[in-house]
PDB file of N, CA and C in Angstrom:
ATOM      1  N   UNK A   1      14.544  13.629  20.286  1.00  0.00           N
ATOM      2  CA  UNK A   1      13.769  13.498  19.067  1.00  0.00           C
ATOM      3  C   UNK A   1      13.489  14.864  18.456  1.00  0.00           C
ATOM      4  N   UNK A   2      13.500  14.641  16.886  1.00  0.00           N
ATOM      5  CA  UNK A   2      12.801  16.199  16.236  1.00  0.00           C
ATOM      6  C   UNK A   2      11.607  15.969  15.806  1.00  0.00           C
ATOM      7  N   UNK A   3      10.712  16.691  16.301  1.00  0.00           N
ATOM      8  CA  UNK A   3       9.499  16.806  16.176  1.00  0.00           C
ATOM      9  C   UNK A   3       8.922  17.563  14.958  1.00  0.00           C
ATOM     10  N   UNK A   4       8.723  17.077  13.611  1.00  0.00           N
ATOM     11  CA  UNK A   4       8.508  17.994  12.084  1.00  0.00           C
ATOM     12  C   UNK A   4       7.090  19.069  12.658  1.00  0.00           C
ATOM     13  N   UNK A   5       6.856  20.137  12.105  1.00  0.00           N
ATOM     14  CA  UNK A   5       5.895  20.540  11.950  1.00  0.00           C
ATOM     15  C   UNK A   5       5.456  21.021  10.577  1.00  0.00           C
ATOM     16  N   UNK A   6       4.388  21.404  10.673  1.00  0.00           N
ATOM     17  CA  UNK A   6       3.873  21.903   9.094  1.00  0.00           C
ATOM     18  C   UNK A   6       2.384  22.238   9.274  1.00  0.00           C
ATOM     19  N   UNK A   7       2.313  23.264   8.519  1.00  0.00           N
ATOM     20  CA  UNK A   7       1.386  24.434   8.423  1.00  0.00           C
ATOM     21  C   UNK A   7      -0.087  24.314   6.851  1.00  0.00           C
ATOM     22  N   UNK A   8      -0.729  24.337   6.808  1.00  0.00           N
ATOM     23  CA  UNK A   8      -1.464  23.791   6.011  1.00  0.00           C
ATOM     24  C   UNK A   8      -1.900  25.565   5.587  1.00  0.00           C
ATOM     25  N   UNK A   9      -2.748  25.508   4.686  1.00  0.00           N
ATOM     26  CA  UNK A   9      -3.510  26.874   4.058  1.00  0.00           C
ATOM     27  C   UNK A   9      -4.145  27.491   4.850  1.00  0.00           C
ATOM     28  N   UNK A  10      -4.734  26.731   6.070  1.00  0.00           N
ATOM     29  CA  UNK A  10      -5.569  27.480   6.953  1.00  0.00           C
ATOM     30  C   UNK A  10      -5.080  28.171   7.463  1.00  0.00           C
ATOM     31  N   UNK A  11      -3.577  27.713   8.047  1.00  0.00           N
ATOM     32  CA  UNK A  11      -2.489  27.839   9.148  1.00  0.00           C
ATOM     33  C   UNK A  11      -3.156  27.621  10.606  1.00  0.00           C
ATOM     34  N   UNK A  12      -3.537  25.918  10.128  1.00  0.00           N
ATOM     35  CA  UNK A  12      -3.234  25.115  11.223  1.00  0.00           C
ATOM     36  C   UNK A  12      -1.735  24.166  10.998  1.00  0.00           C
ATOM     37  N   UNK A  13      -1.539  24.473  12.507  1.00  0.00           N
ATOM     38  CA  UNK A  13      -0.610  23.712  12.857  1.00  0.00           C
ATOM     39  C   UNK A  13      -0.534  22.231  13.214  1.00  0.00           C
ATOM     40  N   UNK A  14       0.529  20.950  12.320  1.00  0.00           N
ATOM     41  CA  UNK A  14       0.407  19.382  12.617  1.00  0.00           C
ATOM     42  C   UNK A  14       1.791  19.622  12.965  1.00  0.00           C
ATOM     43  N   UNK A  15       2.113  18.714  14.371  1.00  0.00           N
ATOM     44  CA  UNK A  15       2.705  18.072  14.995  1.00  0.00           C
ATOM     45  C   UNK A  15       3.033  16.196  14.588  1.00  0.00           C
ATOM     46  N   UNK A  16       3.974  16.016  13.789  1.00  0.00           N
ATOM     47  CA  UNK A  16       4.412  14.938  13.462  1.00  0.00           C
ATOM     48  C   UNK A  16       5.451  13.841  14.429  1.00  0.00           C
ATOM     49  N   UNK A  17       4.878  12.894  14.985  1.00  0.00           N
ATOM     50  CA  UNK A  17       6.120  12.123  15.143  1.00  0.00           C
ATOM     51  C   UNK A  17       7.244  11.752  14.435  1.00  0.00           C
ATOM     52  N   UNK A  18       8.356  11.252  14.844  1.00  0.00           N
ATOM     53  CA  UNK A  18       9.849  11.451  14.026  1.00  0.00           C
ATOM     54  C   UNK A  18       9.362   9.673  13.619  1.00  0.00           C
ATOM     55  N   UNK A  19       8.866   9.208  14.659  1.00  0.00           N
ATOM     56  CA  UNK A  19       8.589   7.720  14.247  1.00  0.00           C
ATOM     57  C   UNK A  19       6.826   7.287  13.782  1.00  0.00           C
ATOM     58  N   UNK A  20       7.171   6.094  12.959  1.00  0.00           N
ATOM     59  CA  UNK A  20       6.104   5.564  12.192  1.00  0.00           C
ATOM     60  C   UNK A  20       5.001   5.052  13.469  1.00  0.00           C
ATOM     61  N   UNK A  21       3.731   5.551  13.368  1.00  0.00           N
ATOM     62  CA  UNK A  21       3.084   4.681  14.640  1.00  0.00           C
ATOM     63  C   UNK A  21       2.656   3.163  14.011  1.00  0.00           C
ATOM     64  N   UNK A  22       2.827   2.142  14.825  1.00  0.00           N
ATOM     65  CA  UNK A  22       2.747   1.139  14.387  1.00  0.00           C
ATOM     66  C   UNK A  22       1.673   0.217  15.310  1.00  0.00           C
ATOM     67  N   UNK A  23       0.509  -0.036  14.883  1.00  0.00           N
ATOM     68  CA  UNK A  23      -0.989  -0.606  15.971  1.00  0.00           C
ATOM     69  C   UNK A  23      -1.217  -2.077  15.454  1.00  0.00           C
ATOM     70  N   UNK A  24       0.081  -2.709  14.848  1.00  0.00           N
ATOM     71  CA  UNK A  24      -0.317  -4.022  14.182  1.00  0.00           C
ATOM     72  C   UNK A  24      -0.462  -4.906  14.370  1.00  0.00           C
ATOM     73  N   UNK A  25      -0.023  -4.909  15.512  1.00  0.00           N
ATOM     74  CA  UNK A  25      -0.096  -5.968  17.213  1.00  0.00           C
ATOM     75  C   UNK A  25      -1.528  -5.858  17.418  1.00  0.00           C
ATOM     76  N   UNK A  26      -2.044  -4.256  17.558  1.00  0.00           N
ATOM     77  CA  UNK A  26      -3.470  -4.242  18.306  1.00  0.00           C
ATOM     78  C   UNK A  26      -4.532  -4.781  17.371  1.00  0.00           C
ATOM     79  N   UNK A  27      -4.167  -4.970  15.765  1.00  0.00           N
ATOM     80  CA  UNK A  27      -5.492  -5.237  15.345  1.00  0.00           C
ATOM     81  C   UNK A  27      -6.265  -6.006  15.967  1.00  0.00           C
ATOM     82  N   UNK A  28      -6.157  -7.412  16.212  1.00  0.00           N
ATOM     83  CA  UNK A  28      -6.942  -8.468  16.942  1.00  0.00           C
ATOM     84  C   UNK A  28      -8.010  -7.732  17.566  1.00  0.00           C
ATOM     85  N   UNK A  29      -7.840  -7.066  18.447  1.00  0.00           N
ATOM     86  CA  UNK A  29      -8.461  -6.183  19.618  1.00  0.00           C
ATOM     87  C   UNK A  29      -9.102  -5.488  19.160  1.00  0.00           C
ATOM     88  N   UNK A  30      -9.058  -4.496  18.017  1.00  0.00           N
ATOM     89  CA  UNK A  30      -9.870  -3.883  16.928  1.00  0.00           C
ATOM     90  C   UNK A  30     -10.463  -4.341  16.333  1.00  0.00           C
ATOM     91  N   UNK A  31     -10.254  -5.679  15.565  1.00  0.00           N
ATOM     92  CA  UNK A  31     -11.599  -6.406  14.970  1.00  0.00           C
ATOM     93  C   UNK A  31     -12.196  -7.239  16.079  1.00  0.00           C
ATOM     94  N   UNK A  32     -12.264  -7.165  17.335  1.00  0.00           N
ATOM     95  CA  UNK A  32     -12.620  -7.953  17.996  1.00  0.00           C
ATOM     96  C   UNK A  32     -13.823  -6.931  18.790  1.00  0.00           C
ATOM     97  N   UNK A  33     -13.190  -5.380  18.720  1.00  0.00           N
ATOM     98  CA  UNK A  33     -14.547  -4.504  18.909  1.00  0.00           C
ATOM     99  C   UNK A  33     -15.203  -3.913  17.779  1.00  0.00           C
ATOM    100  N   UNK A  34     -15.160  -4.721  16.894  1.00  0.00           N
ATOM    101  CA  UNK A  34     -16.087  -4.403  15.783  1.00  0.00           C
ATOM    102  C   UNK A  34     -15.558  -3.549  14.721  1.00  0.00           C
ATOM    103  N   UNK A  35     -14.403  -2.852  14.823  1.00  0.00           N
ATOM    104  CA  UNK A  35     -14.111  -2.427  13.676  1.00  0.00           C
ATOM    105  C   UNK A  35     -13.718  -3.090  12.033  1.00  0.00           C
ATOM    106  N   UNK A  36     -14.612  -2.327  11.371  1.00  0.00           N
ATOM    107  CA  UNK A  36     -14.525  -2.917  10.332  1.00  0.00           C
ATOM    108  C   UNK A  36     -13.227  -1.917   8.722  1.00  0.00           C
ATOM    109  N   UNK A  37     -12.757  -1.126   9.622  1.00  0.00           N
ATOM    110  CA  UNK A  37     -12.233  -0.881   8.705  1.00  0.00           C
ATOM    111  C   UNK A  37     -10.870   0.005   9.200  1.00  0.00           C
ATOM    112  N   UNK A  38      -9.430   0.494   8.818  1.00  0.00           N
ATOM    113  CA  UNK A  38      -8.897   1.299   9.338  1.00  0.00           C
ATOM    114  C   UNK A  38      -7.601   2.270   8.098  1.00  0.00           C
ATOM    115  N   UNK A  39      -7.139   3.213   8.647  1.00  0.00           N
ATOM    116  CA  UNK A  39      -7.135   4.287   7.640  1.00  0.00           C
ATOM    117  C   UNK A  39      -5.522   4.386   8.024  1.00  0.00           C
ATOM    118  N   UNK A  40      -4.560   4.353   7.033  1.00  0.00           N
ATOM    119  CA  UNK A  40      -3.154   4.285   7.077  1.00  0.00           C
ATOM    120  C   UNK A  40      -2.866   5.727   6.245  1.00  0.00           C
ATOM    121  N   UNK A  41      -1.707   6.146   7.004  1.00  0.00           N
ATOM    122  CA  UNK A  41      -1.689   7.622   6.946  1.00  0.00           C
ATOM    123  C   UNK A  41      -0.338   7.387   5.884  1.00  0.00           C
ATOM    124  N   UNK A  42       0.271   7.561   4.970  1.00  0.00           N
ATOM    125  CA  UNK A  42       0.726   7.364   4.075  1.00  0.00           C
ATOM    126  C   UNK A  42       1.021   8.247   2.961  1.00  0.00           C
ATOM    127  N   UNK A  43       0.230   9.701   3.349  1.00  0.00           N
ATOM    128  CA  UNK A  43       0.119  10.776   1.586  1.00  0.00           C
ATOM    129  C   UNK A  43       1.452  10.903   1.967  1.00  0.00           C
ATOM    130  N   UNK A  44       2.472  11.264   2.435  1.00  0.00           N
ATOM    131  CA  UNK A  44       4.063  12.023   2.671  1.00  0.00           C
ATOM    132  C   UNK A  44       5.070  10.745   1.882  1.00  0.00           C
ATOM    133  N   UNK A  45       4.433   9.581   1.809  1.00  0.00           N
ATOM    134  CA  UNK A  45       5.062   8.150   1.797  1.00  0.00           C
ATOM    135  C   UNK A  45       5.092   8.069  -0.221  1.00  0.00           C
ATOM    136  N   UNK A  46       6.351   7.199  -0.179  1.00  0.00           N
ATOM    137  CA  UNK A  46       6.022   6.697  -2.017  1.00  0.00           C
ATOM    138  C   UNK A  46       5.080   5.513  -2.305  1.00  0.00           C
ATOM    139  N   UNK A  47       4.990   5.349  -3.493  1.00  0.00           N
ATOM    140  CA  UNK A  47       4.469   4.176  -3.340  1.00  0.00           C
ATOM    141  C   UNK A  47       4.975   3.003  -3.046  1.00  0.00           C
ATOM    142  N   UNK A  48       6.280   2.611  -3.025  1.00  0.00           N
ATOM    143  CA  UNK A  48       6.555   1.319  -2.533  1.00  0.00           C
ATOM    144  C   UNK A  48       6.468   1.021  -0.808  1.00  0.00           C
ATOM    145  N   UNK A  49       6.417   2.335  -0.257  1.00  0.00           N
ATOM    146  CA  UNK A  49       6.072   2.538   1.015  1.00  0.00           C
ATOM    147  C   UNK A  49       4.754   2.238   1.343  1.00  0.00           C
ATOM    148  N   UNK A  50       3.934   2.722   0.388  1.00  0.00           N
ATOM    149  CA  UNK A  50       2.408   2.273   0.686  1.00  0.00           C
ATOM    150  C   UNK A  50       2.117   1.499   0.432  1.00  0.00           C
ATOM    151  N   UNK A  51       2.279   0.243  -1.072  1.00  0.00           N
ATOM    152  CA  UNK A  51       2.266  -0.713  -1.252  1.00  0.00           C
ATOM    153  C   UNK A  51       3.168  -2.102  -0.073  1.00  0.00           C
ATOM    154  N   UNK A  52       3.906  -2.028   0.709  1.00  0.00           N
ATOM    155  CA  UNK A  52       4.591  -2.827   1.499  1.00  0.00           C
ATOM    156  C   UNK A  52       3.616  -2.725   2.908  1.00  0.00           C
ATOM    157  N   UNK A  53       3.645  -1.509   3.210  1.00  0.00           N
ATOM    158  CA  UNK A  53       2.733  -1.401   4.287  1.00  0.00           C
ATOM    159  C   UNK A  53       1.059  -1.996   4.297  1.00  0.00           C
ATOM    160  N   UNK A  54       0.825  -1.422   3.226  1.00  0.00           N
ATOM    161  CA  UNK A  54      -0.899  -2.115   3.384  1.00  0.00           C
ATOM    162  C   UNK A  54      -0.855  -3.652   2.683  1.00  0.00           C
ATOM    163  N   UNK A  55       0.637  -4.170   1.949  1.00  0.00           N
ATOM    164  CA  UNK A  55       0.211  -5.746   1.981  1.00  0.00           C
ATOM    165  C   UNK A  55       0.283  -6.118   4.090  1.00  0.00           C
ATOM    166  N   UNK A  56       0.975  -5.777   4.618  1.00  0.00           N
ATOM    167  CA  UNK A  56       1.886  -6.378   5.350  1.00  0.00           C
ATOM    168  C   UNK A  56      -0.018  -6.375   6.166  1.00  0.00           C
ATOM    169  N   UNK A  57      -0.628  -4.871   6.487  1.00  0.00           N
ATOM    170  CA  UNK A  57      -1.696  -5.188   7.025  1.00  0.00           C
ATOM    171  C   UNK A  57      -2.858  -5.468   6.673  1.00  0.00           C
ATOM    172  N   UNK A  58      -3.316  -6.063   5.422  1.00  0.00           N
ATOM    173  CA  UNK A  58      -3.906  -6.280   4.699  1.00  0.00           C
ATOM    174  C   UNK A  58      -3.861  -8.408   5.115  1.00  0.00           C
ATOM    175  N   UNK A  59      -2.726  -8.792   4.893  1.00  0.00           N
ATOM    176  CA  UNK A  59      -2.394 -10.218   5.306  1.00  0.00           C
ATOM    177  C   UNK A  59      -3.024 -10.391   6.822  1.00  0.00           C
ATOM    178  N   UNK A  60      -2.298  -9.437   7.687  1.00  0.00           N
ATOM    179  CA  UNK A  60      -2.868  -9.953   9.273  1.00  0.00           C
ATOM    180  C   UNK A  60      -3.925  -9.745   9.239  1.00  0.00           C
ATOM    181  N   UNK A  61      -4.951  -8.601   8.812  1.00  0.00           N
ATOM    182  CA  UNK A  61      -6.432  -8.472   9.240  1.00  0.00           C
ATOM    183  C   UNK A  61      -7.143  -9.733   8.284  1.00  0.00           C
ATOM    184  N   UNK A  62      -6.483 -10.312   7.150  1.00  0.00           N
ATOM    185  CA  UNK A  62      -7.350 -11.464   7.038  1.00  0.00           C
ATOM    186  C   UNK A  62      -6.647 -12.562   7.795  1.00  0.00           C
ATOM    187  N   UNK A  63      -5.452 -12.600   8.315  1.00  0.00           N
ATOM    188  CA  UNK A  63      -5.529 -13.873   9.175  1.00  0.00           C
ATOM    189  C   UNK A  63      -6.060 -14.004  10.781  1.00  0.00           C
ATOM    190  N   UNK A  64      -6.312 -12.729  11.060  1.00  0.00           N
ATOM    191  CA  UNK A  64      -7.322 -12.888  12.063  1.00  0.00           C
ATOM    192  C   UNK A  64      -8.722 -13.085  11.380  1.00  0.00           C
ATOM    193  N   UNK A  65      -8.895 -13.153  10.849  1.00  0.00           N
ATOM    194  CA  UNK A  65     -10.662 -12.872  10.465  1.00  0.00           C
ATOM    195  C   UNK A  65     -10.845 -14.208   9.995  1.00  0.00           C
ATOM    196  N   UNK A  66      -9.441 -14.899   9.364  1.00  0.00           N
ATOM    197  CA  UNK A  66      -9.917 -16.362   9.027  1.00  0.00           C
ATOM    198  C   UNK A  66      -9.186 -17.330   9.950  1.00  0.00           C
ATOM    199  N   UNK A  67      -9.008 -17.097  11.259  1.00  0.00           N
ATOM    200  CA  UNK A  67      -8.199 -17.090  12.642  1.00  0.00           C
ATOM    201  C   UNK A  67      -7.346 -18.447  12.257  1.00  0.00           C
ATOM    202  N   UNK A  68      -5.739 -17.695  11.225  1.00  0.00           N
ATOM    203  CA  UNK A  68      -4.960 -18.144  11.308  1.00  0.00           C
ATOM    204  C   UNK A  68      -3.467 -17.989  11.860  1.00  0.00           C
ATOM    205  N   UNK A  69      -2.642 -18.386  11.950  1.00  0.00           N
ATOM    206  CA  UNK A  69      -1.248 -18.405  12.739  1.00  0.00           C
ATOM    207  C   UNK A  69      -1.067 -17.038  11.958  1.00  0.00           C
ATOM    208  N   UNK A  70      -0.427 -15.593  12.642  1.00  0.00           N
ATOM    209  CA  UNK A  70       0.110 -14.738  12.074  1.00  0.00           C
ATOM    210  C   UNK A  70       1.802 -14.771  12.484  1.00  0.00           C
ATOM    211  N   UNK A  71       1.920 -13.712  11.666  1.00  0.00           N
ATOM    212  CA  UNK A  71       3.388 -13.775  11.491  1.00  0.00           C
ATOM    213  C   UNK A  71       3.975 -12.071  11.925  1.00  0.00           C
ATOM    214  N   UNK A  72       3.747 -12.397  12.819  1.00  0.00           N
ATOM    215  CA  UNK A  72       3.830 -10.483  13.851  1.00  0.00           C
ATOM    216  C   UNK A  72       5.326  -9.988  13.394  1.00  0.00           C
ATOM    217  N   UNK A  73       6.115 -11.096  14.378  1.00  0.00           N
ATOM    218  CA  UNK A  73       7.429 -10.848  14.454  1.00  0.00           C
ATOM    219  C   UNK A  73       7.942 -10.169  12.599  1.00  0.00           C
ATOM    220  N   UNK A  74       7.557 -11.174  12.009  1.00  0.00           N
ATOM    221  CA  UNK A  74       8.258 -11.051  10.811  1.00  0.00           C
ATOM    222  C   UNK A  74       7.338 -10.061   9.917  1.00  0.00           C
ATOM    223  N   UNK A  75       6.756  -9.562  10.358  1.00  0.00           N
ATOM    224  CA  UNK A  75       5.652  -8.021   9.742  1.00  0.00           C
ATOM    225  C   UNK A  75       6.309  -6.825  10.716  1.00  0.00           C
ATOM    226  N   UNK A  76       6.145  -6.884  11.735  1.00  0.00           N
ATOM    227  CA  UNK A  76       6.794  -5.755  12.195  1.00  0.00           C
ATOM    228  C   UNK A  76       8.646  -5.339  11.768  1.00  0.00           C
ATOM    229  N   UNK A  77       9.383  -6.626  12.142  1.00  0.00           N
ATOM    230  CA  UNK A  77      10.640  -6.584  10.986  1.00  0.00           C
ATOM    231  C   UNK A  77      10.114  -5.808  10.140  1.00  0.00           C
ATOM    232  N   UNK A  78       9.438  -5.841   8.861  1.00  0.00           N
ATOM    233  CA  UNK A  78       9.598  -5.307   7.834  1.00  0.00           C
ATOM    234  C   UNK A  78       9.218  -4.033   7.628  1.00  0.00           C
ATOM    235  N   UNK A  79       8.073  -3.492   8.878  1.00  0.00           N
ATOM    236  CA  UNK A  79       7.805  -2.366   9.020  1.00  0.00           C
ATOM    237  C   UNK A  79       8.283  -1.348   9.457  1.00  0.00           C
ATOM    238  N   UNK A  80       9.426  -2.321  10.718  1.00  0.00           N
ATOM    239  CA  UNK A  80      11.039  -1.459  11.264  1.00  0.00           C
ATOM    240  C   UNK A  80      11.881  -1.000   9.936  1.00  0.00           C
ATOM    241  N   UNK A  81      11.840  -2.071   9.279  1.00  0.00           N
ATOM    242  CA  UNK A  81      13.081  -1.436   7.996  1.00  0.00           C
ATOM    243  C   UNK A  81      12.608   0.063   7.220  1.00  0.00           C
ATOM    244  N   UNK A  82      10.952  -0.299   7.088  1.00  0.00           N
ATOM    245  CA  UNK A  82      10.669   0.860   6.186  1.00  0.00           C
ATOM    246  C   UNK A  82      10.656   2.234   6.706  1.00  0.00           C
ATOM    247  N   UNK A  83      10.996   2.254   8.078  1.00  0.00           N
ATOM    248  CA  UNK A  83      11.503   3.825   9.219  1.00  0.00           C
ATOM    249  C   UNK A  83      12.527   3.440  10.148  1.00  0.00           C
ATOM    250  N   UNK A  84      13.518   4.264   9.203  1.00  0.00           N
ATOM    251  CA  UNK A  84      15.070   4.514   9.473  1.00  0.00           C
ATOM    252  C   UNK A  84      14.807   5.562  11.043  1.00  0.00           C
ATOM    253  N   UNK A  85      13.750   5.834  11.607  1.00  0.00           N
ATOM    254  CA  UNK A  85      13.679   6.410  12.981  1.00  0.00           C
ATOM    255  C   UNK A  85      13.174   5.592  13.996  1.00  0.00           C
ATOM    256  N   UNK A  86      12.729   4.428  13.062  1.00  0.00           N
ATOM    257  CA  UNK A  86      11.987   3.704  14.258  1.00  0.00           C
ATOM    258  C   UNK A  86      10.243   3.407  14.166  1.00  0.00           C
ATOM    259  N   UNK A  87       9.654   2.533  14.813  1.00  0.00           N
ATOM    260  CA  UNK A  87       8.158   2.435  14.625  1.00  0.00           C
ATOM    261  C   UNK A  87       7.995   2.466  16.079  1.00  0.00           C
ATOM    262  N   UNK A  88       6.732   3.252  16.414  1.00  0.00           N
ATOM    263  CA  UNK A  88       6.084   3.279  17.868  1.00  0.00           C
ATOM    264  C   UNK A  88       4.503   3.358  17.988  1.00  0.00           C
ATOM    265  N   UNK A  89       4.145   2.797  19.551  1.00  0.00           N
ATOM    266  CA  UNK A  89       3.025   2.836  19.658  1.00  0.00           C
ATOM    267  C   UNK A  89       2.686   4.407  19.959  1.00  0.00           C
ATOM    268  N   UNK A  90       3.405   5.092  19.832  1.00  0.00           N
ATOM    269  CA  UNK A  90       3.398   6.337  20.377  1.00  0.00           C
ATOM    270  C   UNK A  90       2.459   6.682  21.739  1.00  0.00           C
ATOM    271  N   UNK A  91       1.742   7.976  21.858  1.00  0.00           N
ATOM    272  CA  UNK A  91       1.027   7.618  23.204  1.00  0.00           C
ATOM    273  C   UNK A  91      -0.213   6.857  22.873  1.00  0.00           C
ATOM    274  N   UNK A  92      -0.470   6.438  21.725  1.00  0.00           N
ATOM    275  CA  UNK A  92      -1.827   5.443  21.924  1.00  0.00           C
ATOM    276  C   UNK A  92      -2.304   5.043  23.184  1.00  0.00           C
ATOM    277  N   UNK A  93      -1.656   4.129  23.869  1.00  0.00           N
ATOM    278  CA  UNK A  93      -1.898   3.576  25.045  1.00  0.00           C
ATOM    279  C   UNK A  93      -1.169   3.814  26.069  1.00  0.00           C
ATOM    280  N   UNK A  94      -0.926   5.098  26.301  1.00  0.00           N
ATOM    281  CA  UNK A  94      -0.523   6.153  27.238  1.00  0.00           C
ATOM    282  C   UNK A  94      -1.737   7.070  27.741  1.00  0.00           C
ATOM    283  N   UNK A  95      -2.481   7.299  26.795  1.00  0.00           N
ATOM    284  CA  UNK A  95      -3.954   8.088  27.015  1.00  0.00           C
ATOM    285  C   UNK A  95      -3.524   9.586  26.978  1.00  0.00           C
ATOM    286  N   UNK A  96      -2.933   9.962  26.152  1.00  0.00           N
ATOM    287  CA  UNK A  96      -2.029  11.294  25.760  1.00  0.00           C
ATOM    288  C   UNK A  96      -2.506  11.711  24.326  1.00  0.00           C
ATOM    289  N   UNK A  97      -3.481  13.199  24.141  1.00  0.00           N
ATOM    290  CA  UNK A  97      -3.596  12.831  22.488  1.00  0.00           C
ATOM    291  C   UNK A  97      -3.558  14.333  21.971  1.00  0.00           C
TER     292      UNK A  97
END
């Protein structure tokens, strides 16, 4: 894997994954400990990138909340297409940060 970096005004250094992290599986578990809200990282992205992505999680967090049948398989599909590197849980649940 290539690992992007990039340097901001301060010159701090960000470490980018090559792949999209993808937690869309975990929401359940997140609104289930109370979170009420969550933050999609997206400024590098166009807008049809941001618009596809926050319908896709925008649909599951209300069909858990109005605890209906979701449609994982066929949301993550679409979230694979939109990264030509791949989507990962990265170390989320590795305990690596």
């Amino acid at each position: 894997y290539v690992f992007p970096i990039e340097t901001d005004q301060f010159c701090r250094m960000y470490i980018y994954n090559p792949q999209d992290l993808c937690l869309l599986e975990s929401l359940p578990w997140f609104f289930r400990l109370g979170y009420d809200s969550i933050r999609i990282e997206a400024s590098k992205e166009g807008p049809d990138y941001v618009k596809t992505v926050t319908t896709i999680y925008r649909q599951a967090l209300e069909a858990i909340f109005h605890e209906v049948p979701v449609g994982w398989d066929k949301w993550k599909e679409q979230l694979k297409q939109l990264s030509p590197q791949g989507v990962t849980k990265g170390h989320y649940y590795r305990g690596v940060l």
